[in-house]
Protein backbone atom coordinates (compact mmCIF):
# COMPACT_ATOMS: atom_id res chain seq x y z
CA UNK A 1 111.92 107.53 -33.45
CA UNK A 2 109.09 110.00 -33.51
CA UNK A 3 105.98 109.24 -30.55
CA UNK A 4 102.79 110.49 -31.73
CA UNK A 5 100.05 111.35 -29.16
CA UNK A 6 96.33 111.94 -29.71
CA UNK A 7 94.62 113.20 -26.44
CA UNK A 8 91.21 112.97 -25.87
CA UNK A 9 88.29 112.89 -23.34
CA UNK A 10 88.42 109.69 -22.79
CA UNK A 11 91.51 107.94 -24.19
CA UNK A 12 95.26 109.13 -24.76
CA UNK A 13 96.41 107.02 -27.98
CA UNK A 14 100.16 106.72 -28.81
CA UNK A 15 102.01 105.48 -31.66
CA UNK A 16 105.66 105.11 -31.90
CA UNK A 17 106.78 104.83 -35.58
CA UNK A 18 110.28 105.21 -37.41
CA UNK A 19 110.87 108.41 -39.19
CA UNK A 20 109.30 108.58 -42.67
CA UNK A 21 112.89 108.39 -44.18
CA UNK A 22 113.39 105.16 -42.60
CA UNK A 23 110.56 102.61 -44.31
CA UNK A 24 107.92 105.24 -45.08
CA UNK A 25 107.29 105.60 -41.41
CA UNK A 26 106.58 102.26 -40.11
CA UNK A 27 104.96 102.04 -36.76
CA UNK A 28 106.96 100.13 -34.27
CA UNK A 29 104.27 100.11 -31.35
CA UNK A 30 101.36 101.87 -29.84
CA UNK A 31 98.92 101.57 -27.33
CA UNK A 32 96.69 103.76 -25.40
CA UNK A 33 95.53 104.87 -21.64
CA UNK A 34 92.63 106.02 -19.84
CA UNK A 35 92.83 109.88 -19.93
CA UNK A 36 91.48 110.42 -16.08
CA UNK A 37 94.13 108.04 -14.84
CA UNK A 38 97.21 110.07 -16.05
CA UNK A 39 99.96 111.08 -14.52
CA UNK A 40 103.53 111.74 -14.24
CA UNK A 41 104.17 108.27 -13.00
CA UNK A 42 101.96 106.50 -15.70
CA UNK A 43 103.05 108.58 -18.50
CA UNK A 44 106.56 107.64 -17.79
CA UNK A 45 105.76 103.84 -17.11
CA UNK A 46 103.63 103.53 -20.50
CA UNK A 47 104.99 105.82 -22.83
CA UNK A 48 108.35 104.47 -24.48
CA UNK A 49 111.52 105.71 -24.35
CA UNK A 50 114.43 106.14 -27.30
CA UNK A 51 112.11 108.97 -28.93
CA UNK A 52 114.15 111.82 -30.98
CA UNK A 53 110.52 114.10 -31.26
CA UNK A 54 107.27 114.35 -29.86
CA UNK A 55 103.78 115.43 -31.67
CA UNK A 56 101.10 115.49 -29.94
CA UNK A 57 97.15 116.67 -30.22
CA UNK A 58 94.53 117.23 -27.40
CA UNK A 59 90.99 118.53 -26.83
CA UNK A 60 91.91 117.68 -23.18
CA UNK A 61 92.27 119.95 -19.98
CA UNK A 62 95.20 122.43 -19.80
CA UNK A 63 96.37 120.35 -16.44
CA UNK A 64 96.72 117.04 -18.75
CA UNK A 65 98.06 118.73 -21.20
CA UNK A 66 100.44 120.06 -18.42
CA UNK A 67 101.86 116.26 -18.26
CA UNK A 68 103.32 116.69 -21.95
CA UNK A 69 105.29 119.67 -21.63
């Protein structure tokens, strides 16, 4: 499963899709947070798990960009 991540000001969106091998990339869930409320502990209670990569985009601070790595 591949997680995508778009970071921004406001909102961290997230999509979780199958790779594009596997029907043309179908997206399995997604959902989104409030960027000011993230942390380790919400990152790890929203995000889902079972993920084989990672891409993700920001115009965010370096410290919650910090969260990703």
């Amino acid at each position: 499963m591949l997680l995508l991540i778009d970071i921004g000001n406001t909102r961290l969106k997230w999509r979780l899709q199958k790779p594009a091998e596997a029907r043309q990339g179908e997206v399995v869930a997604r959902g989104s947070m409030a960027t000011q409320e993230l942390s380790l502990d919400s990152l790890e209670a929203g995000l889902p798990v079972g993920v084989s990569q990672c891409w993700f985009t920001s115009v965010a601070s370096h410290e919650v960009n910090g969260l990703l790595h």
